[in-house]
N, C-alpha and C. Protein backbone atom coordinates (compact mmCIF):
# COMPACT_ATOMS: atom_id res chain seq x y z
N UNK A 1 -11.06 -5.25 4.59
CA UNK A 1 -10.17 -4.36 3.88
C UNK A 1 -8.74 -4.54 4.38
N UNK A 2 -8.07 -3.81 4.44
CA UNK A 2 -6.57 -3.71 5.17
C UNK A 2 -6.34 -2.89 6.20
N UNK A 3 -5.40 -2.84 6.95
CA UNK A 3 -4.99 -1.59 7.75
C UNK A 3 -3.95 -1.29 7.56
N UNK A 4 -3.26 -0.02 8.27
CA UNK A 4 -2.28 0.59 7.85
C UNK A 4 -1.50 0.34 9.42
N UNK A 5 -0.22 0.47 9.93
CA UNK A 5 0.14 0.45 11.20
C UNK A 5 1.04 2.31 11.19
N UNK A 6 1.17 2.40 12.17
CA UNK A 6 1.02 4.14 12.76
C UNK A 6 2.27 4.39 12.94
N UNK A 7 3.44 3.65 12.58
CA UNK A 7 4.90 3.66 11.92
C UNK A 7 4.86 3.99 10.20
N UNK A 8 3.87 3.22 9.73
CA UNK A 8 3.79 3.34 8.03
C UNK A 8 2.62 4.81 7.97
N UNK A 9 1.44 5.09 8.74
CA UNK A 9 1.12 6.41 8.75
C UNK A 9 1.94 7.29 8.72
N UNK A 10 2.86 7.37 9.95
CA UNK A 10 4.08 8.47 9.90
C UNK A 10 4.78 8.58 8.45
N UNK A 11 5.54 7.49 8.37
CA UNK A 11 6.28 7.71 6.99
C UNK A 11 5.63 8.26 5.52
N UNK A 12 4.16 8.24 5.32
CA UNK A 12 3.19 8.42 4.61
C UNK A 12 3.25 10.01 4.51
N UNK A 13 2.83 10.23 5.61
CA UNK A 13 2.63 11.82 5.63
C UNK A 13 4.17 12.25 5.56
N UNK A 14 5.11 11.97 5.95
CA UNK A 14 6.38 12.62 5.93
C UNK A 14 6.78 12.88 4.52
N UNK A 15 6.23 11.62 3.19
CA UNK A 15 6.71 11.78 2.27
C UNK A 15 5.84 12.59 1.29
N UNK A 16 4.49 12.45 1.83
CA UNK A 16 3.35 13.46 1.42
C UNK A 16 3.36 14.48 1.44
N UNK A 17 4.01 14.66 2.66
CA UNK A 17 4.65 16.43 2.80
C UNK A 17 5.87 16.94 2.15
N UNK A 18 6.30 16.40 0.99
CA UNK A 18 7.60 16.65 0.43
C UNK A 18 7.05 16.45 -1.29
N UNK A 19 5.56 15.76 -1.31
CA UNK A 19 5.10 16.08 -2.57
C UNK A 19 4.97 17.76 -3.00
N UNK A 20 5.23 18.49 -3.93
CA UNK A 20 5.33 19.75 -4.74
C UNK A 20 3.81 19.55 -4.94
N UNK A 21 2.57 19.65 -4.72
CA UNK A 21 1.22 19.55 -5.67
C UNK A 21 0.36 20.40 -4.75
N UNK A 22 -0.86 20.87 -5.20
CA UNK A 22 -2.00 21.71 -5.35
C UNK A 22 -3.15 20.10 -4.60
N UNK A 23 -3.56 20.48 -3.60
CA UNK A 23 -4.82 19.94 -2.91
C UNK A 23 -4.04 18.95 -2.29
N UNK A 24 -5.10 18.08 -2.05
CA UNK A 24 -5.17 16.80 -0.36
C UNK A 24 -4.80 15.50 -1.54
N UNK A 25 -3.97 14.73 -1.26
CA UNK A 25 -3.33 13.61 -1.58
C UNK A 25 -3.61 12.38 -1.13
N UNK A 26 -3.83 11.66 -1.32
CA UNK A 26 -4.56 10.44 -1.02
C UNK A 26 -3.00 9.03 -1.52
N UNK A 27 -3.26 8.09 -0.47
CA UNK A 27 -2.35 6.67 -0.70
C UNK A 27 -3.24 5.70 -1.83
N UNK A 28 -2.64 5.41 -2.68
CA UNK A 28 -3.11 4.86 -3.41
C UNK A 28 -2.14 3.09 -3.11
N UNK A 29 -3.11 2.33 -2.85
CA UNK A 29 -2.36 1.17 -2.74
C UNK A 29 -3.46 -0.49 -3.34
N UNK A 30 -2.24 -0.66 -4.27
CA UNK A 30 -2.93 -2.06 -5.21
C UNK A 30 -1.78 -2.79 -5.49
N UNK A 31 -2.45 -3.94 -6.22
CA UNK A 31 -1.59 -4.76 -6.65
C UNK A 31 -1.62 -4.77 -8.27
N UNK A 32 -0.30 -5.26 -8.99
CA UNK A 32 -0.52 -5.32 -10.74
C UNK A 32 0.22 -6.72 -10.77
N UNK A 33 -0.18 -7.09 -12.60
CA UNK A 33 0.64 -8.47 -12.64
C UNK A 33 2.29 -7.69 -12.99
N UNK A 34 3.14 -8.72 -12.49
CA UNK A 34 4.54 -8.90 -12.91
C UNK A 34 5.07 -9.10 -11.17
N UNK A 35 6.62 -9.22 -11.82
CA UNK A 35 7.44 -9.54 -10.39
C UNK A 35 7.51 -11.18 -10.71
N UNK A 36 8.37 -11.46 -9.39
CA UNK A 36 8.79 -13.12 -9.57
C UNK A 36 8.41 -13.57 -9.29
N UNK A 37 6.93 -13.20 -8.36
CA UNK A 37 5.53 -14.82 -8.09
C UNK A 37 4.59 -14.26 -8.72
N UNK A 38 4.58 -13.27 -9.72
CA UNK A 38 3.19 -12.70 -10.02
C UNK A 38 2.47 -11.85 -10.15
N UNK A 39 2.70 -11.61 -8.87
CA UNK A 39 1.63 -10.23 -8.94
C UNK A 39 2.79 -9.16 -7.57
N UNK A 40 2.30 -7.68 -8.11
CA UNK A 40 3.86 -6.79 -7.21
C UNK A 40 2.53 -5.83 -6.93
N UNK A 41 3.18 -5.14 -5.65
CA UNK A 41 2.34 -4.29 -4.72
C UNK A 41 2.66 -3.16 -5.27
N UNK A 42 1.47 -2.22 -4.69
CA UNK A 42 1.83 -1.03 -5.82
C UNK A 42 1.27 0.11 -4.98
N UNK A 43 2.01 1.27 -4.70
CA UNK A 43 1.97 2.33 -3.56
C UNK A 43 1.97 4.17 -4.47
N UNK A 44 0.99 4.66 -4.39
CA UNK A 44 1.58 5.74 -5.12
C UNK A 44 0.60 6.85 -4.85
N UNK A 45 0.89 7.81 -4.61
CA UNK A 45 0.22 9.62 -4.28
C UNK A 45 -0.91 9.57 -5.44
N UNK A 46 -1.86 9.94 -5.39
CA UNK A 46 -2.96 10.64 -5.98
C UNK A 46 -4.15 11.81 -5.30
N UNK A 47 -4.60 12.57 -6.38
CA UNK A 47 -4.91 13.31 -5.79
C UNK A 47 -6.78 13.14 -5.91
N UNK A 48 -6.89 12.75 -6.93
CA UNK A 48 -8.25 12.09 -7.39
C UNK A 48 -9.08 10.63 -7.15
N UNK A 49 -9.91 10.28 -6.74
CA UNK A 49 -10.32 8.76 -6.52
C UNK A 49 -11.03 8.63 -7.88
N UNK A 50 -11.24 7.16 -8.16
CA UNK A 50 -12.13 6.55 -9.11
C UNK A 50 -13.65 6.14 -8.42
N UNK A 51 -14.50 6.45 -9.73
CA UNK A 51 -15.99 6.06 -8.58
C UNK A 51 -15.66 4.89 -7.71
N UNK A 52 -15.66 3.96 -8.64
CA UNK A 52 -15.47 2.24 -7.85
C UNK A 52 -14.51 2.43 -6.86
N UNK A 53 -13.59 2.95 -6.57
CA UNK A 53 -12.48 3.14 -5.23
C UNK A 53 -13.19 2.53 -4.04
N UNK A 54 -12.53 1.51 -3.27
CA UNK A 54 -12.47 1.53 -1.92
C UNK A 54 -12.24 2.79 -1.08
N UNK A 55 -12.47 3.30 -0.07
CA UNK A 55 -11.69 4.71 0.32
C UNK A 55 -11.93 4.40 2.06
N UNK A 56 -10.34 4.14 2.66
CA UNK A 56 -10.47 4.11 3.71
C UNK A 56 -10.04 4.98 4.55
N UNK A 57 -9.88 5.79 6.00
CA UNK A 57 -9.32 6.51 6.35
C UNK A 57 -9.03 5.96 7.70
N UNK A 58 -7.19 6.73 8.19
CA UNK A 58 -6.51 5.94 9.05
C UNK A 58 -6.06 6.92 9.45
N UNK A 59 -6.42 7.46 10.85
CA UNK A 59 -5.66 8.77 11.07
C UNK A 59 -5.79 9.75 10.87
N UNK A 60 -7.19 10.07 10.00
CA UNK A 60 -7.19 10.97 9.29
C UNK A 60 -6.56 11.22 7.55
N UNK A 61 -5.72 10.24 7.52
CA UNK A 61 -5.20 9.91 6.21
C UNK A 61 -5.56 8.80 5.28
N UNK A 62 -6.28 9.46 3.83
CA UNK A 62 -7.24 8.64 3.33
C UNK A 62 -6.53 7.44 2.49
N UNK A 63 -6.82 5.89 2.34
CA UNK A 63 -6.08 5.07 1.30
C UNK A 63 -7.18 4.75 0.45
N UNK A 64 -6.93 4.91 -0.84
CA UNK A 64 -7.63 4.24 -1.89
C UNK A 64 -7.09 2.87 -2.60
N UNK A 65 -8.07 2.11 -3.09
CA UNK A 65 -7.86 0.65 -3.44
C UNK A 65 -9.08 0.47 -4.55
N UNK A 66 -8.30 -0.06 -5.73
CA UNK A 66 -9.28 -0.22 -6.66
C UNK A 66 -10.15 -1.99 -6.30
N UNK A 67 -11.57 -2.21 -6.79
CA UNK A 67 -12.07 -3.13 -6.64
C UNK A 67 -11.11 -4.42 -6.19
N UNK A 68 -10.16 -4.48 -7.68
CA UNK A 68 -9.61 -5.84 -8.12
C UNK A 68 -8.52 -6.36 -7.18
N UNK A 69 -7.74 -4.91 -7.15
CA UNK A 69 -6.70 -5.14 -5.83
C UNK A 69 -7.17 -5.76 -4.45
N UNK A 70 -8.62 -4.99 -4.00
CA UNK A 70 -9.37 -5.29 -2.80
C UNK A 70 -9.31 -6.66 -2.48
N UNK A 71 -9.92 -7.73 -3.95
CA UNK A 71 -9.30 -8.69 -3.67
C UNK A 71 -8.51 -9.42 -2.97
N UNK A 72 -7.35 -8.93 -3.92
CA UNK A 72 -6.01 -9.79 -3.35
C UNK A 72 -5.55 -9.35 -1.68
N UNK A 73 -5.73 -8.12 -1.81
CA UNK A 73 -5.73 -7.66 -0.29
C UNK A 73 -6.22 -7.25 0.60
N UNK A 74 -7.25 -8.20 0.99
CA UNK A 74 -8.01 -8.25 1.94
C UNK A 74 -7.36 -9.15 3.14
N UNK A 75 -7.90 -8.14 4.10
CA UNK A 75 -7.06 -8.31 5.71
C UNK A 75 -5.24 -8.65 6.13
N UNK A 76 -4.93 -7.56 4.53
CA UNK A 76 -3.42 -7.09 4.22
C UNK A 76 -3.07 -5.92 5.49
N UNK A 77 -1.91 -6.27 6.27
CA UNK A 77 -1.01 -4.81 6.86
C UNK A 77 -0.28 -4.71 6.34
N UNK A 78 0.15 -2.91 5.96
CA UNK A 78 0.57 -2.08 5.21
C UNK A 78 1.36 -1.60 6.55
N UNK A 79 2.51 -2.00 6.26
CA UNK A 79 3.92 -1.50 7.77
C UNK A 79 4.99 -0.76 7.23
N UNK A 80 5.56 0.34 8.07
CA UNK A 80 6.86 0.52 7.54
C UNK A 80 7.92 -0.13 8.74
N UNK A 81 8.93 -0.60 8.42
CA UNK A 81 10.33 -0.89 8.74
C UNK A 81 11.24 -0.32 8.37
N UNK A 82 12.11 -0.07 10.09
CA UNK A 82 13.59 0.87 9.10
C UNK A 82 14.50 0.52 10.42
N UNK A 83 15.15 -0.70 10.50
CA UNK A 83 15.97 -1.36 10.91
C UNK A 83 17.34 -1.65 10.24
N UNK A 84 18.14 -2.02 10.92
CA UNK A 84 19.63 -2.56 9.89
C UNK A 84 19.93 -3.41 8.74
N UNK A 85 18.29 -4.18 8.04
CA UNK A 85 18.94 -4.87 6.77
C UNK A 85 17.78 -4.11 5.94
N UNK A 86 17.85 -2.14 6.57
CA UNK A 86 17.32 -1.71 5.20
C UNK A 86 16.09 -1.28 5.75
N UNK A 87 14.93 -0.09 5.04
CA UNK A 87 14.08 0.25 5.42
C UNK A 87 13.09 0.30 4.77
N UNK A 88 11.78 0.03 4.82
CA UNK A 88 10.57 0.47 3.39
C UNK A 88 9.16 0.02 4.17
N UNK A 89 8.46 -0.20 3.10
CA UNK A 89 7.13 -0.40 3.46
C UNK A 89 6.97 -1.79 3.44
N UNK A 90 6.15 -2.55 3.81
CA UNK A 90 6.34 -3.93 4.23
C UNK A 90 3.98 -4.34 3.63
N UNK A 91 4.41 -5.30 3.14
CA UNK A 91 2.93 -6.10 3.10
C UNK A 91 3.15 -7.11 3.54
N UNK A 92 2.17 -7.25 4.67
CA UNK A 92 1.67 -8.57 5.94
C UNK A 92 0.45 -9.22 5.24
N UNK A 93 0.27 -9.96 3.86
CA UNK A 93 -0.52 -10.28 3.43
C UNK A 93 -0.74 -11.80 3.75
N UNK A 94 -2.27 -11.96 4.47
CA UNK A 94 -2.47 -13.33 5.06
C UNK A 94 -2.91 -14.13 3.43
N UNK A 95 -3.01 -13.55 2.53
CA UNK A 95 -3.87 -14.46 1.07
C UNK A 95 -2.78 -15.11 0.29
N UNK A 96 -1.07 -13.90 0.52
CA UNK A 96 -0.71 -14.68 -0.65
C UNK A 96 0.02 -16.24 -0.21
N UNK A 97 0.23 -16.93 -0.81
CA UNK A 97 0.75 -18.29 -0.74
C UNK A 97 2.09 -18.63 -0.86
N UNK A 98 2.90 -17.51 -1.61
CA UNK A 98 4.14 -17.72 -1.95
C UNK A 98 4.37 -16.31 -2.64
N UNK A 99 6.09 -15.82 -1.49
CA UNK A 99 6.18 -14.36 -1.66
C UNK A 99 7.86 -14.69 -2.50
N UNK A 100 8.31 -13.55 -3.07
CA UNK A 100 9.53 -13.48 -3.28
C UNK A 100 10.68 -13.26 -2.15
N UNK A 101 11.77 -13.31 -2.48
CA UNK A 101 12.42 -12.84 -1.47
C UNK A 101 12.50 -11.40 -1.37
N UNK A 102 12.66 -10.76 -2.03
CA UNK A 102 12.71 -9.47 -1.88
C UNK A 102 11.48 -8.78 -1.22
N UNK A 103 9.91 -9.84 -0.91
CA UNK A 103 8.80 -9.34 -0.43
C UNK A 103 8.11 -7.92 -1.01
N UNK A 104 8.16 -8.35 -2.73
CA UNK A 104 7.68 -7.24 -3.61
C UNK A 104 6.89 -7.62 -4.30
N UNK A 105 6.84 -8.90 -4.37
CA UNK A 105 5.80 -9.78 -5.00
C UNK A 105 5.27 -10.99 -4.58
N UNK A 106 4.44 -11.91 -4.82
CA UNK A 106 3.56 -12.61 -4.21
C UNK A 106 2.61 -13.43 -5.19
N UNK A 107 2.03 -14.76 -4.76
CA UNK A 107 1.36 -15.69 -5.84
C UNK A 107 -0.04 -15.51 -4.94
N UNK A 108 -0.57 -15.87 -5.50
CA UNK A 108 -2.10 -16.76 -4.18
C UNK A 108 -2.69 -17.55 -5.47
């Protein structure tokens, strides 16, 4: 599966805690087609899983991953960075073959 690193946990819950919503929130993290090699990473709050969901927990904080994504990101780290050329979430993906520069998208 993937892991998460305990810099990108922090930032997770910090922004989780600034969601407005009713119940426990879950990381939703996949990949879709588009972007400039292909395929773009994809990060977003939910509050519901799908049967098929991967469902991992890190910290106590749960990430969901649909089948197809699982795929592409398998033995992916999920990092945050917040240094001087800028701050965000970062994918350490050993599968893809060729990333963009902006490191938002990715081929394999």
């Amino acid at each position: 599966m993937i892991t998460v690193t305990t810099k990108a946990i922090v930032e997770v819950r910090k922004l989780m805690s600034q969601e407005t919503t009713d119940g426990e929130l879950s990381l939703r993290v996949g990949v879709k087609g588009g972007g400039c090699s292909g395929l773009s990473y994809v990060l977003d709050f939910v509050k519901e899983t799908r049967p098929d969901d991967k469902i991992m927990e890190f910290d106590g904080m749960k990430v969901v991953m649909d089948p197809k994504s699982a795929i592409y990101l398998n033995g992916t780290e999920l990092d945050f960075t917040d240094g001087l050329s800028g701050s965000g979430f970062t994918f350490n993906n050993p599968n893809a073959q060729r990333t963009c520069g902006c490191g938002s998208s990715f081929a394999m």
